[in-house]
Protein backbone atom coordinates (compact mmCIF):
# COMPACT_ATOMS: atom_id res chain seq x y z
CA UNK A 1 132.48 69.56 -52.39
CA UNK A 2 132.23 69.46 -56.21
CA UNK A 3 134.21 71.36 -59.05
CA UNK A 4 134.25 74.75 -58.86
CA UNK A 5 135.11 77.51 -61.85
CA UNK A 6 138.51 79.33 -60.94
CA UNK A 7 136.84 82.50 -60.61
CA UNK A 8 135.76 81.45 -56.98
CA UNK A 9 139.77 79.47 -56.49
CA UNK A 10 141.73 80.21 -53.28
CA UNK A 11 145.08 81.81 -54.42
CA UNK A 12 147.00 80.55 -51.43
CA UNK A 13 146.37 76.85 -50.45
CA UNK A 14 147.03 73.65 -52.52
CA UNK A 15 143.62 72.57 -54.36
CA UNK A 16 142.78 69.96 -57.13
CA UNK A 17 143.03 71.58 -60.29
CA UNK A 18 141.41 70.02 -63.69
CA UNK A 19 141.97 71.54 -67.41
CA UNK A 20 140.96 69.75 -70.31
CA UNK A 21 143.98 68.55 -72.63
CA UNK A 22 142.54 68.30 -76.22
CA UNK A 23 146.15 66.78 -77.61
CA UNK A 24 145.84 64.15 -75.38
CA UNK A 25 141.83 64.16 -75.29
CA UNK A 26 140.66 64.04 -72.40
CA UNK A 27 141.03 65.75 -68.11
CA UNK A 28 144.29 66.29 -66.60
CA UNK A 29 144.26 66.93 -63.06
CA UNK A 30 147.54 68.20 -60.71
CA UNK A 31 147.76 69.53 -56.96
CA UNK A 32 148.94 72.78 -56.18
CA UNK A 33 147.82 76.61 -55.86
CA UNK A 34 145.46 78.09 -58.38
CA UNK A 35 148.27 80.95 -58.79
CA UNK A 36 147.70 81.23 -62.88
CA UNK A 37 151.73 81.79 -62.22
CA UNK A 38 151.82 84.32 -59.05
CA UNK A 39 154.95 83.60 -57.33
CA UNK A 40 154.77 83.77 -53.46
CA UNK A 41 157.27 83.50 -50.63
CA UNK A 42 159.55 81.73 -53.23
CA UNK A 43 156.77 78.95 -54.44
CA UNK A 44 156.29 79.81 -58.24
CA UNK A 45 153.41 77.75 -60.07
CA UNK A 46 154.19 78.07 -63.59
CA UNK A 47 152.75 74.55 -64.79
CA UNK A 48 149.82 73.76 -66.42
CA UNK A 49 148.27 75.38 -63.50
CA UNK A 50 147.87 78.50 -65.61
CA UNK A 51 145.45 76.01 -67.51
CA UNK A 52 143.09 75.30 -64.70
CA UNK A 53 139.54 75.66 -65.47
CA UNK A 54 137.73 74.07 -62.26
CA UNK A 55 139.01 73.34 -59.09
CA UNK A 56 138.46 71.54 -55.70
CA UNK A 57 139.32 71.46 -52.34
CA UNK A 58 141.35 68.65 -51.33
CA UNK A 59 140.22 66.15 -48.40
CA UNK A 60 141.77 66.45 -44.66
CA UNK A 61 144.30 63.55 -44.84
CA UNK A 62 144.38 60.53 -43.08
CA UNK A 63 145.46 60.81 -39.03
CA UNK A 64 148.84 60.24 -37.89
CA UNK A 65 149.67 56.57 -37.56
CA UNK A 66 149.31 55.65 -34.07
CA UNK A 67 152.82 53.99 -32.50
CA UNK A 68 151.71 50.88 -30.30
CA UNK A 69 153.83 50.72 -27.05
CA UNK A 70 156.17 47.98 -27.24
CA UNK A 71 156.66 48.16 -30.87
């Protein structure tokens, strides 16, 4: 775990991204891929991605809810 620089970002999986917003002060952080505006199989990332100076991989998420028979 831990932030990474982008040099070592995956180009082709969603990630936490973090860039540092000095109008507003402070770290911004978004989901997505660290594409620094690649578009692939239709999915453009032209956001503030292109800003992205560290990222992270994201967590597994939680497990499916479980149905309860009889519910």
């Amino acid at each position: 775990g831990g932030w990474r620089t982008m040099d070592s970002a995956p180009h082709e999986v969603n990630v936490l991204l973090a860039y540092w917003d000095a109008l507003l002060g402070g770290w911004r952080m978004e989901t997505g891929m660290a594409s620094w505006g690649w578009r692939r199989n239709g999915v453009s990332n032209m956001s503030a991605h292109g800003q992205a100076t560290h990222w992270q991989p994201l967590p597994l998420p939680p497990a499916s809810p479980t149905v309860e028979a009889g519910r």
